[in-house]
C-alpha atoms as a PDB file:
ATOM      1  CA  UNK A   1      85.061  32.088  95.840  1.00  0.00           C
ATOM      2  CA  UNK A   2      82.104  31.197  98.138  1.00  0.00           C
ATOM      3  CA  UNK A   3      82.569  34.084  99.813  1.00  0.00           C
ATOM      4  CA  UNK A   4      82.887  36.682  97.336  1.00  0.00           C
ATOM      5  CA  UNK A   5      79.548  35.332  95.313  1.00  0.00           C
ATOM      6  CA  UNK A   6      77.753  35.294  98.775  1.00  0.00           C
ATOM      7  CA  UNK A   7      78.775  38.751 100.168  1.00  0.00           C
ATOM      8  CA  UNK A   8      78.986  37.513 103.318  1.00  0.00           C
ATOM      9  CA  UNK A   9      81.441  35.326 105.333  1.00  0.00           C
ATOM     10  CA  UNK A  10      78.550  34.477 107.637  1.00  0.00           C
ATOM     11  CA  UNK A  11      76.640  32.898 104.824  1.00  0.00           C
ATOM     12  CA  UNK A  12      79.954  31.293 103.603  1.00  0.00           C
ATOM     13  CA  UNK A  13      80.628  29.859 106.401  1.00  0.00           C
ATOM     14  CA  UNK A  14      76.893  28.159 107.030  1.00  0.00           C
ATOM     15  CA  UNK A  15      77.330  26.528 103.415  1.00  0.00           C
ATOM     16  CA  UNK A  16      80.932  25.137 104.479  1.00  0.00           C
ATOM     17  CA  UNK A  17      80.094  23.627 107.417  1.00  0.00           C
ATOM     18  CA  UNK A  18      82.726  26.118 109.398  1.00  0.00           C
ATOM     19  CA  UNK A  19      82.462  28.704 112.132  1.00  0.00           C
ATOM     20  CA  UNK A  20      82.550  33.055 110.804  1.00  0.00           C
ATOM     21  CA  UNK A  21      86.197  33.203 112.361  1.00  0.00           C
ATOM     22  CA  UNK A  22      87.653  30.507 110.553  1.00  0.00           C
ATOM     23  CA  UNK A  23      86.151  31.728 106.970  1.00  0.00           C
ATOM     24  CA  UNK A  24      87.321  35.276 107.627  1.00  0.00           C
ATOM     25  CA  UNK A  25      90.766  34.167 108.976  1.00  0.00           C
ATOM     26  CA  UNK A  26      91.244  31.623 105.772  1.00  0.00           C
ATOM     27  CA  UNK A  27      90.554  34.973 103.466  1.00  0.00           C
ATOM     28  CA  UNK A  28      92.773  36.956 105.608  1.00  0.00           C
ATOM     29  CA  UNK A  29      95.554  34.305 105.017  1.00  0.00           C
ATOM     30  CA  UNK A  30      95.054  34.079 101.903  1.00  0.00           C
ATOM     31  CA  UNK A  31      95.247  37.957 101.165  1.00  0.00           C
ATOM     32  CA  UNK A  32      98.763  37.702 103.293  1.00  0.00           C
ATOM     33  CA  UNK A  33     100.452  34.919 101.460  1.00  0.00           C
ATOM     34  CA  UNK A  34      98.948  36.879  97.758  1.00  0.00           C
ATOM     35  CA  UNK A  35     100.360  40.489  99.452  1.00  0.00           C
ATOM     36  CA  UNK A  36      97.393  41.895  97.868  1.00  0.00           C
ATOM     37  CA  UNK A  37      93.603  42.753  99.377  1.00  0.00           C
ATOM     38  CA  UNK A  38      90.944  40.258  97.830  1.00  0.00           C
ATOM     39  CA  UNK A  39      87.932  41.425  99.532  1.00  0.00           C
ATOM     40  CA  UNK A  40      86.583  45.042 101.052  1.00  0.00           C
ATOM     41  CA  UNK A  41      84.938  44.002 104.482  1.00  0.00           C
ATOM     42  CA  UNK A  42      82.226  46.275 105.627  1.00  0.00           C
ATOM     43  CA  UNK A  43      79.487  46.249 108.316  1.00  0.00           C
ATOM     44  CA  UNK A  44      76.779  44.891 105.576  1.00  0.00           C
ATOM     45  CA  UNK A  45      78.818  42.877 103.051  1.00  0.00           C
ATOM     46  CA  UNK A  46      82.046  41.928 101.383  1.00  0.00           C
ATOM     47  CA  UNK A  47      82.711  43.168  98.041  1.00  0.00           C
ATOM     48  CA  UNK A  48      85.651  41.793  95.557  1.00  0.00           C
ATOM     49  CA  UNK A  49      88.773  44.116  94.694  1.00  0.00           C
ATOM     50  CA  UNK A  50      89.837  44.790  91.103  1.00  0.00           C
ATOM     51  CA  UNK A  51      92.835  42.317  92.032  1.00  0.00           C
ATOM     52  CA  UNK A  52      89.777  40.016  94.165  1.00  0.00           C
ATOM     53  CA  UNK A  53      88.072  39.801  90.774  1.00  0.00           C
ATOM     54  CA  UNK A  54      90.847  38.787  88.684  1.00  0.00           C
ATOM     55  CA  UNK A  55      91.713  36.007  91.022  1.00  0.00           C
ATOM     56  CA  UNK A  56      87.897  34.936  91.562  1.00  0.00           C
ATOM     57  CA  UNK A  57      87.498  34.424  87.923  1.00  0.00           C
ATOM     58  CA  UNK A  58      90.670  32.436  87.604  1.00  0.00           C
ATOM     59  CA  UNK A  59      89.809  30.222  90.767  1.00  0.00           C
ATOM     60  CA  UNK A  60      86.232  29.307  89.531  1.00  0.00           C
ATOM     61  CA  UNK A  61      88.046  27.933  86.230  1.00  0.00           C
ATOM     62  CA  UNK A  62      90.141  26.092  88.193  1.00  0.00           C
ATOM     63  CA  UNK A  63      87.420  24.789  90.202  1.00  0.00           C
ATOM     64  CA  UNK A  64      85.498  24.315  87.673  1.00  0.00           C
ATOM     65  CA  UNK A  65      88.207  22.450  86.003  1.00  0.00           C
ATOM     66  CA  UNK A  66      88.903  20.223  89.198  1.00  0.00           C
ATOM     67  CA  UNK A  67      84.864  19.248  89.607  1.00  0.00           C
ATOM     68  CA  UNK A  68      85.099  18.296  85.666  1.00  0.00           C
ATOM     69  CA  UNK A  69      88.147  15.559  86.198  1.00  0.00           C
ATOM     70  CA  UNK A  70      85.956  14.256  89.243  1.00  0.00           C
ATOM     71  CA  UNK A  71      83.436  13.759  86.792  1.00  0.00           C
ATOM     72  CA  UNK A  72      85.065  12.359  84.209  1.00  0.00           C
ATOM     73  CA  UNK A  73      86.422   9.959  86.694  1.00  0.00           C
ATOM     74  CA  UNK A  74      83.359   8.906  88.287  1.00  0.00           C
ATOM     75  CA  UNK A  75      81.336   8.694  84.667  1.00  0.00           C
ATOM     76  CA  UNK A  76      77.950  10.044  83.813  1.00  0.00           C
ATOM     77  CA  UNK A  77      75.908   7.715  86.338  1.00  0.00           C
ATOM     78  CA  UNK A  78      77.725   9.820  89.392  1.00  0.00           C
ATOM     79  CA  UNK A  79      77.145  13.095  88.620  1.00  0.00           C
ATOM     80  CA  UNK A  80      76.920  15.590  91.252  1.00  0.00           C
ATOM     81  CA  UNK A  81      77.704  19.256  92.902  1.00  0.00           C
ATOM     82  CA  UNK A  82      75.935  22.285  91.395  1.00  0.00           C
ATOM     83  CA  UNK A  83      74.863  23.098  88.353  1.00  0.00           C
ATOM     84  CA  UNK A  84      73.993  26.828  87.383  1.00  0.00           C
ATOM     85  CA  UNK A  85      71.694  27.706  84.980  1.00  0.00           C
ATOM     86  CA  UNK A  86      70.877  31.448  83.750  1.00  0.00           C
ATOM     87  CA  UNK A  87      67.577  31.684  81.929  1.00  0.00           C
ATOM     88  CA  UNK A  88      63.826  33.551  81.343  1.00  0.00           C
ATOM     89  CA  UNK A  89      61.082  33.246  83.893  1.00  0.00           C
ATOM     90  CA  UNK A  90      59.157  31.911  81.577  1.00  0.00           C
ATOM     91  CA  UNK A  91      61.464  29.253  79.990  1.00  0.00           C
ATOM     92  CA  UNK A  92      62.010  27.694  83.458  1.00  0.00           C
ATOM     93  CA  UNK A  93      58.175  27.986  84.159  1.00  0.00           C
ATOM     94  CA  UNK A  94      57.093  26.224  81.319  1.00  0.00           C
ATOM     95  CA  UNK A  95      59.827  24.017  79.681  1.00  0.00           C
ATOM     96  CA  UNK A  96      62.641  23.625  81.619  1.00  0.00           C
ATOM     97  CA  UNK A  97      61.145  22.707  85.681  1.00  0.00           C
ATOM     98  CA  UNK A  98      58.526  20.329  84.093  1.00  0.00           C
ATOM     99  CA  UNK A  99      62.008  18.147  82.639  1.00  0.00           C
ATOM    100  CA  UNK A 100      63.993  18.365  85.519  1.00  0.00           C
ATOM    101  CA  UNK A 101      61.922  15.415  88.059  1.00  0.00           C
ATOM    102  CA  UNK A 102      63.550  12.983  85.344  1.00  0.00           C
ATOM    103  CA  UNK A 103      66.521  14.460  84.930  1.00  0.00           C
ATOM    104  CA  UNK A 104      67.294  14.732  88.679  1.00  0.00           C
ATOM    105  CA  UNK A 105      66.426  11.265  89.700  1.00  0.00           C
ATOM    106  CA  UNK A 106      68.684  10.265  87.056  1.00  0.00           C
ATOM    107  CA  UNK A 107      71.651  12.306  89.086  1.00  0.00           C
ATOM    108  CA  UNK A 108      70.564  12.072  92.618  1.00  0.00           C
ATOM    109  CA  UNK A 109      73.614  13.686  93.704  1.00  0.00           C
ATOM    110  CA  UNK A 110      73.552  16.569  91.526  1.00  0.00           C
ATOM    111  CA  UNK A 111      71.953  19.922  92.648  1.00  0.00           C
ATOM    112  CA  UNK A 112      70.356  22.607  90.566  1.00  0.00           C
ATOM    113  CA  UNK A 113      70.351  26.749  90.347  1.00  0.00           C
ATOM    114  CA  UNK A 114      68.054  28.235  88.443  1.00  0.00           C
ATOM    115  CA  UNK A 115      68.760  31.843  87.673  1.00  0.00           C
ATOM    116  CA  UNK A 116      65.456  32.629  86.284  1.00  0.00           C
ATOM    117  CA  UNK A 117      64.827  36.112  85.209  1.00  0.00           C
ATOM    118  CA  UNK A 118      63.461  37.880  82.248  1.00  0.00           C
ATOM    119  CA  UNK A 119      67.080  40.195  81.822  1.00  0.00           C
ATOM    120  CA  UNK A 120      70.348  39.262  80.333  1.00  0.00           C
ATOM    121  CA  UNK A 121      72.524  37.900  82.806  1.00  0.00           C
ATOM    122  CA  UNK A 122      75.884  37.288  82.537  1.00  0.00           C
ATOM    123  CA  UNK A 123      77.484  34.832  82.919  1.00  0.00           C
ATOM    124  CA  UNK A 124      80.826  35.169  84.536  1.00  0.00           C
ATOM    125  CA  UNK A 125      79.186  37.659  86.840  1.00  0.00           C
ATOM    126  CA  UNK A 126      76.849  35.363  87.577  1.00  0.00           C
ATOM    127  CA  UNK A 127      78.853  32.189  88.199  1.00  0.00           C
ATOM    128  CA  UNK A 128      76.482  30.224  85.702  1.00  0.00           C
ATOM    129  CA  UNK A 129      77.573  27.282  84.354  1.00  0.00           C
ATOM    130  CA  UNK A 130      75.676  28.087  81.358  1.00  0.00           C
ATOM    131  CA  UNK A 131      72.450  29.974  80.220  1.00  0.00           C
ATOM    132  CA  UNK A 132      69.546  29.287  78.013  1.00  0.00           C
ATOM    133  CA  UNK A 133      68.322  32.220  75.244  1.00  0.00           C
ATOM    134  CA  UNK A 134      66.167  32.817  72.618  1.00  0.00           C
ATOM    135  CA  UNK A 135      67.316  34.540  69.140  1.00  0.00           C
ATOM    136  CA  UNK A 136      70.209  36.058  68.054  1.00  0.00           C
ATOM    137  CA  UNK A 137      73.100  35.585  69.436  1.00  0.00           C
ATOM    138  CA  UNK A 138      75.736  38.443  69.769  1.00  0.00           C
ATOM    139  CA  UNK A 139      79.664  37.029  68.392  1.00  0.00           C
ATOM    140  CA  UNK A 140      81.348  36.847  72.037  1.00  0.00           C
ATOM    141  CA  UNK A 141      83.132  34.250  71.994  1.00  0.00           C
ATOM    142  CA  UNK A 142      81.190  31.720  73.874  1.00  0.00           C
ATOM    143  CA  UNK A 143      80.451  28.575  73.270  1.00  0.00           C
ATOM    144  CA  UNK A 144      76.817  27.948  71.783  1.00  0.00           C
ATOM    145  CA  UNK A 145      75.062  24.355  70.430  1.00  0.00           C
ATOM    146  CA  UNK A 146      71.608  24.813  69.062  1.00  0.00           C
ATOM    147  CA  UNK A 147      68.731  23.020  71.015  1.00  0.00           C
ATOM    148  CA  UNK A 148      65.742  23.865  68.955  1.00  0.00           C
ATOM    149  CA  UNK A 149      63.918  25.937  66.703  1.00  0.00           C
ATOM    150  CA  UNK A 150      60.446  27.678  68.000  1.00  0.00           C
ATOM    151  CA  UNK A 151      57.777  28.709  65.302  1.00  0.00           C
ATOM    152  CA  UNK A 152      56.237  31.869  66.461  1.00  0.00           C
ATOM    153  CA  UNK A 153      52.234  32.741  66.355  1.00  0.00           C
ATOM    154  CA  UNK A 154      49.918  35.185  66.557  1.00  0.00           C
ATOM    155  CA  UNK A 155      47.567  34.154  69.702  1.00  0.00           C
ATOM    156  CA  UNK A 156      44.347  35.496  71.379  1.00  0.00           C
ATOM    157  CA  UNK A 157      42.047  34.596  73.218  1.00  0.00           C
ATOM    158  CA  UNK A 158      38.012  33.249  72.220  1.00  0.00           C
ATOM    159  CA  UNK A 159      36.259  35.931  74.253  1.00  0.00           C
ATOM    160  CA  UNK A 160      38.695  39.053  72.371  1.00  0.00           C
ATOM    161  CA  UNK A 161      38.060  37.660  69.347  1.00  0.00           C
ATOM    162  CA  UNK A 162      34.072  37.260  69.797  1.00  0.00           C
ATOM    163  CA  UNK A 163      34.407  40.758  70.527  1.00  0.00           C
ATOM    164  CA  UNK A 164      36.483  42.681  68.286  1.00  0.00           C
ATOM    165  CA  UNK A 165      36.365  39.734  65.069  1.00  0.00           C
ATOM    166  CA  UNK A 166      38.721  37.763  63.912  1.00  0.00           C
ATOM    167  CA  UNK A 167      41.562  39.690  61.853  1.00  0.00           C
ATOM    168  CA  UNK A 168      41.223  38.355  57.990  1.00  0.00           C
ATOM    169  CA  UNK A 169      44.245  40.513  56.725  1.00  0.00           C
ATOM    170  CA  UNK A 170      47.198  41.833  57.720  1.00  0.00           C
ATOM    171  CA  UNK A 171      46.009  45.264  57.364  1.00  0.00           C
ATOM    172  CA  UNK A 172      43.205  44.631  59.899  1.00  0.00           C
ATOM    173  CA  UNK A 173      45.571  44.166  62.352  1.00  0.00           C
ATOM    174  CA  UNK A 174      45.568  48.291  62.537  1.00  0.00           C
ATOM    175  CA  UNK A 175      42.415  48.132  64.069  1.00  0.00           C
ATOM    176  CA  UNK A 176      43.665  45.653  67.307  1.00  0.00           C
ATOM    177  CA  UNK A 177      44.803  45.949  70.226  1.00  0.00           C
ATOM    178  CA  UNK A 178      48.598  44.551  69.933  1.00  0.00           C
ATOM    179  CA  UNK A 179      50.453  43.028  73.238  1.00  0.00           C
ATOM    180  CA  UNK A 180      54.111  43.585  73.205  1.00  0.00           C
ATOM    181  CA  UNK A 181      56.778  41.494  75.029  1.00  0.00           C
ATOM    182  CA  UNK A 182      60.493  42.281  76.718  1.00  0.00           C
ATOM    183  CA  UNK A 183      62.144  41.584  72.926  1.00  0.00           C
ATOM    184  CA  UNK A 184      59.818  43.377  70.883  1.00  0.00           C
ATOM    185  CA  UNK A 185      60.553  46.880  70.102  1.00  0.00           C
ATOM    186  CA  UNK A 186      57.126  49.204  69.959  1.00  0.00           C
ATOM    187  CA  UNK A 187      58.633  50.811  67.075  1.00  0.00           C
ATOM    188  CA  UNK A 188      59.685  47.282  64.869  1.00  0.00           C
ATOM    189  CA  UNK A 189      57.099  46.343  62.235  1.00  0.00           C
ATOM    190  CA  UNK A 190      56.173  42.730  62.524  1.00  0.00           C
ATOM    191  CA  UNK A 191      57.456  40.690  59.798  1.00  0.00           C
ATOM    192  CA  UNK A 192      55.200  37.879  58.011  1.00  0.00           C
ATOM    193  CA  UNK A 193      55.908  35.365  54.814  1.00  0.00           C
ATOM    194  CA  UNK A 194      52.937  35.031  53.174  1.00  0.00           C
ATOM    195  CA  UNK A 195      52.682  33.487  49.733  1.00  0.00           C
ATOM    196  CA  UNK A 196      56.339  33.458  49.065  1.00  0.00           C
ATOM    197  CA  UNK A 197      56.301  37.255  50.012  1.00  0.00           C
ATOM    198  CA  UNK A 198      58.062  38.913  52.905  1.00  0.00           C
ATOM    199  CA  UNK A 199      55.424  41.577  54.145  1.00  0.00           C
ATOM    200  CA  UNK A 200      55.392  43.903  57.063  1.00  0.00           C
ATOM    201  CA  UNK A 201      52.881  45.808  59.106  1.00  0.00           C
ATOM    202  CA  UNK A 202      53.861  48.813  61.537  1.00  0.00           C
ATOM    203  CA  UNK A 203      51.827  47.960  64.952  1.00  0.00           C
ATOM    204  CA  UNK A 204      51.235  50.146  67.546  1.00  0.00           C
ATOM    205  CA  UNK A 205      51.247  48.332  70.896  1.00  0.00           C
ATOM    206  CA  UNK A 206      48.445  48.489  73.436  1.00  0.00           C
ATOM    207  CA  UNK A 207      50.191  46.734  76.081  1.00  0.00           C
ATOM    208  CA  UNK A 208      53.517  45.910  76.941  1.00  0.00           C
ATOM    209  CA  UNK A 209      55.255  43.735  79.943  1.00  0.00           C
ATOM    210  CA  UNK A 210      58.810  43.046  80.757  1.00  0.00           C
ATOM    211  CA  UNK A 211      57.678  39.790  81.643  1.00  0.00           C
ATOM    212  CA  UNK A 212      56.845  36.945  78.579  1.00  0.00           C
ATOM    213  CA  UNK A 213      54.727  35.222  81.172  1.00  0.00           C
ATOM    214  CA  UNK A 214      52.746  38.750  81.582  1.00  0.00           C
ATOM    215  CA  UNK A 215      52.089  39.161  77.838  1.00  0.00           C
ATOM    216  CA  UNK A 216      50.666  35.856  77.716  1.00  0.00           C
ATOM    217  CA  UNK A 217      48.376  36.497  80.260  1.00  0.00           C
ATOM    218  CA  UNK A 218      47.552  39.713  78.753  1.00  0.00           C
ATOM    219  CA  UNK A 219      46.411  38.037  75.870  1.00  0.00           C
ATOM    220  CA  UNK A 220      44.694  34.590  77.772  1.00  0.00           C
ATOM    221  CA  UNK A 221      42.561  37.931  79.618  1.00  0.00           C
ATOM    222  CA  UNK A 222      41.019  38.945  76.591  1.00  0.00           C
ATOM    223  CA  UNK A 223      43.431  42.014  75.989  1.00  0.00           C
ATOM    224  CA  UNK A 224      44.651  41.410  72.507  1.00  0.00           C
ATOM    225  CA  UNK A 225      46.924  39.592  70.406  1.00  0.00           C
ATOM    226  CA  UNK A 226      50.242  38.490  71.447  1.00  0.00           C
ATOM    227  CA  UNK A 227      52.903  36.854  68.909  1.00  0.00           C
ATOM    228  CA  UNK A 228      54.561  34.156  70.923  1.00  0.00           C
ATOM    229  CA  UNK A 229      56.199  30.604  70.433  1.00  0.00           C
ATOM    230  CA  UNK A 230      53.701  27.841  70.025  1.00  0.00           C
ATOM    231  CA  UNK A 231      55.601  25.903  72.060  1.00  0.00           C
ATOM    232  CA  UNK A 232      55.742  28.212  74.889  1.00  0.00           C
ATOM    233  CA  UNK A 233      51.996  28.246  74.551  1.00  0.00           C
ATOM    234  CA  UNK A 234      51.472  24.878  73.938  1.00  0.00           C
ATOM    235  CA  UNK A 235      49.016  24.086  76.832  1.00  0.00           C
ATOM    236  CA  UNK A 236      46.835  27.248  75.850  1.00  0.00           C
ATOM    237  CA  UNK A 237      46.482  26.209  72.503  1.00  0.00           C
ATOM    238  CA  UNK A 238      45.752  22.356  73.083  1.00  0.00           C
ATOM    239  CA  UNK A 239      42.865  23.834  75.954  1.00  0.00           C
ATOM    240  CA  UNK A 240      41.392  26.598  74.150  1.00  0.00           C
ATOM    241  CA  UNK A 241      41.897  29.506  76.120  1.00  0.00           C
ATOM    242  CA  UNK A 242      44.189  30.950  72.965  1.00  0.00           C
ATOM    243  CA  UNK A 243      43.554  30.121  69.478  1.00  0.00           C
ATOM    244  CA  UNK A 244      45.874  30.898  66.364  1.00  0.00           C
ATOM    245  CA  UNK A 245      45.167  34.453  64.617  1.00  0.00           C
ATOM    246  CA  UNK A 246      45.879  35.043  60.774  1.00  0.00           C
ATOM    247  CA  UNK A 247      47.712  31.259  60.694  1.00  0.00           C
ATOM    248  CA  UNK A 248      48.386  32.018  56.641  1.00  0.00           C
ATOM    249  CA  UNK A 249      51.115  34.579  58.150  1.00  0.00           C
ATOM    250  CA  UNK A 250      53.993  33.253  58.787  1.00  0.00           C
ATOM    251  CA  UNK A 251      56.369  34.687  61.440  1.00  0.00           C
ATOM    252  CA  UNK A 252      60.131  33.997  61.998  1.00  0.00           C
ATOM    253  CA  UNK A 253      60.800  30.937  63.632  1.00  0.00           C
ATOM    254  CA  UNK A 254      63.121  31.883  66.652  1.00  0.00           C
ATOM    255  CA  UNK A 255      66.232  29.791  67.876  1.00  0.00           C
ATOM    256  CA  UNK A 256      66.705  28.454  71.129  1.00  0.00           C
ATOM    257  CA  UNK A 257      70.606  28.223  72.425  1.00  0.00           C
ATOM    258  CA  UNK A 258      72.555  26.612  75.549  1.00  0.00           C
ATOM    259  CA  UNK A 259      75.542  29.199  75.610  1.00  0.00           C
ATOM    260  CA  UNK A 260      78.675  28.171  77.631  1.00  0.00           C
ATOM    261  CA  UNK A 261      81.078  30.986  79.474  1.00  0.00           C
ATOM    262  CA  UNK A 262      84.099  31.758  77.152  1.00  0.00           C
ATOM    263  CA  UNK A 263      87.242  29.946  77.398  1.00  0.00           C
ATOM    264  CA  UNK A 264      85.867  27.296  78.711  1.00  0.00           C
ATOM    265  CA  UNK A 265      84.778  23.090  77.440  1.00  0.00           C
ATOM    266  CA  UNK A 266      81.247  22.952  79.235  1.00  0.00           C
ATOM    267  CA  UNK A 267      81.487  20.402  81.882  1.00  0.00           C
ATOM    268  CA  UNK A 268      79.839  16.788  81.947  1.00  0.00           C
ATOM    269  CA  UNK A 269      77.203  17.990  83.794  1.00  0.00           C
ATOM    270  CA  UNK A 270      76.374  20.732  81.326  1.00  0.00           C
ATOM    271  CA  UNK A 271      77.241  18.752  78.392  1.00  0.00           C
ATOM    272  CA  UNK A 272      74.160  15.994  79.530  1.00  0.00           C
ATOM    273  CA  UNK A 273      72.101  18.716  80.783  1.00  0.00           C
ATOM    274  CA  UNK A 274      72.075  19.845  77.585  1.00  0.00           C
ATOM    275  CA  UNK A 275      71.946  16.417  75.403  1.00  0.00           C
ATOM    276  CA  UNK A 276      69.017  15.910  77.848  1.00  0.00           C
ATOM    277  CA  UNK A 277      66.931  19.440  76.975  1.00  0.00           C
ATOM    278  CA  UNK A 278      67.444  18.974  73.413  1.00  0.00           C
ATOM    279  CA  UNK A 279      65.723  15.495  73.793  1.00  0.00           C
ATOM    280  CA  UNK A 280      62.606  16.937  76.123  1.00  0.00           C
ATOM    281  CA  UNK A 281      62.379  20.298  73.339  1.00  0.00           C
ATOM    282  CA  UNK A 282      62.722  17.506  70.608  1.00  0.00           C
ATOM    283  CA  UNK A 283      59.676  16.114  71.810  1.00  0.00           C
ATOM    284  CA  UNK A 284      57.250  19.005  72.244  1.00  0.00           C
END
């Protein structure tokens, strides 16, 4: 398994505590006793089979499965081995790194993998032991539990606003420069309650970033308005540098999952990881 994630026997073998030779000869028995190839050996890396992938995904359940009776064994107080975790830049920036000091010296014997990036990852392919996403989630059959439920703003910053006014209507918002983020679509109308009404204004965006973290500081730059989560922008709003923009509108609030690999009870590990980030979101 170690090999196959790494690519490399070399790099399997530093993390094992054993010499190239033996790693590539344990494969290599392996393989034999199966009577099938597991893994394509070339000069650069190692690469799973079709038959390598079938029996990788099996093994980390059974693994996985093994490390959760330890647990259980041991109790909470002892947990420990490694604990993947596939989420946005900008939710491990902000939310989830400023929890963990507690969390960790709680479980001194646990380690942590954040796989922090602003695309959809996925999890088997990934190894994750479970990722963290905003909004909708697609029916795939894995396991999801709720941690919170973000209200979204409008945001910008003092200096933009001195500049170009502050928006009194929806309609004014034509006349803006409009910062769009990695899930807004340039060619969605943004969506507002106002007054018991559901109204919507087409938006043409001025900017746009793959990165959350980028749209933010778009707008914190004096480039426009960005519609974001409060809570994600909690520390600009409590300092200043971004104040709220048309607060009678009322976006969507969106909904923040933990999402577990199918098939699969999350372990104890990812079962307190997650009692334990609903408590820190809880009190934001």
């Amino acid at each position: 398994m170690r090999a196959a994630e790494s690519g490399s026997f070399s790099a399997t073998a530093r993390k094992l505590g054993l010499s190239q030779p033996s790693v590539s000869r344990i494969v290599s028995e392996l393989e034999a006793r199966l009577g099938t190839k597991l893994l394509l050996r070339s000069t650069r890396q190692i690469t799973p089979t079709e038959a390598g992938t079938a029996f990788l995904q099996r093994a980390r359940q059974i693994l996985h499965d093994l490390e959760d009776a330890d647990e259980s064994a041991r109790g909470t107080d002892s947990l420990r081995g490694v604990l993947r975790i596939a989420l946005s830049s900008i939710l491990s920036v902000r939310v989830v790194i400023p929890s963990l000091p507690v969390f960790l010296k709680t479980h001194p014997l646990l380690k942590l993998e954040l796989l922090a990036t602003d695309s959809m990852q996925d999890l088997v392919a990934e190894a994750a032991d479970m990722a963290i996403r905003f909004g909708r989630l697609e029916n795939s059959g894995f396991g999801v539990k709720k941690l919170a439920t973000m209200q979204r703003v409008l945001l910008a910053s003092p200096s933009y606003l001195e500049a170009r006014g502050m928006p009194q209507t929806l309609a004014d918002l034509a006349a803006h420069d409009c910062i769009f983020g990695p899930s807004g679509s340039p060619t969605a109308p943004w969506t507002f309650r106002h007054e018991g009404a559901m109204v919507s204004i087409k938006v043409e965006p001025r900017f746009q970033a793959t990165s959350a973290d980028a749209t933010i500081a778009c707008a914190r730059e004096g480039l426009g308005i960005v519609r974001a989560s409060a809570l994600i922008c909690r520390n600009e709003i409590q300092s200043g540098q971004l104040v709220p923009v048309l607060p009678g509108y009322l976006l969507d609030p969106v909904d923040l999952h933990a999402v577990f690999p199918s098939g699969r009870i999350p372990s104890q590990k990812v079962q307190m990881f997650t009692a334990y980030l609903s408590e820190v979101l809880a009190k934001l």
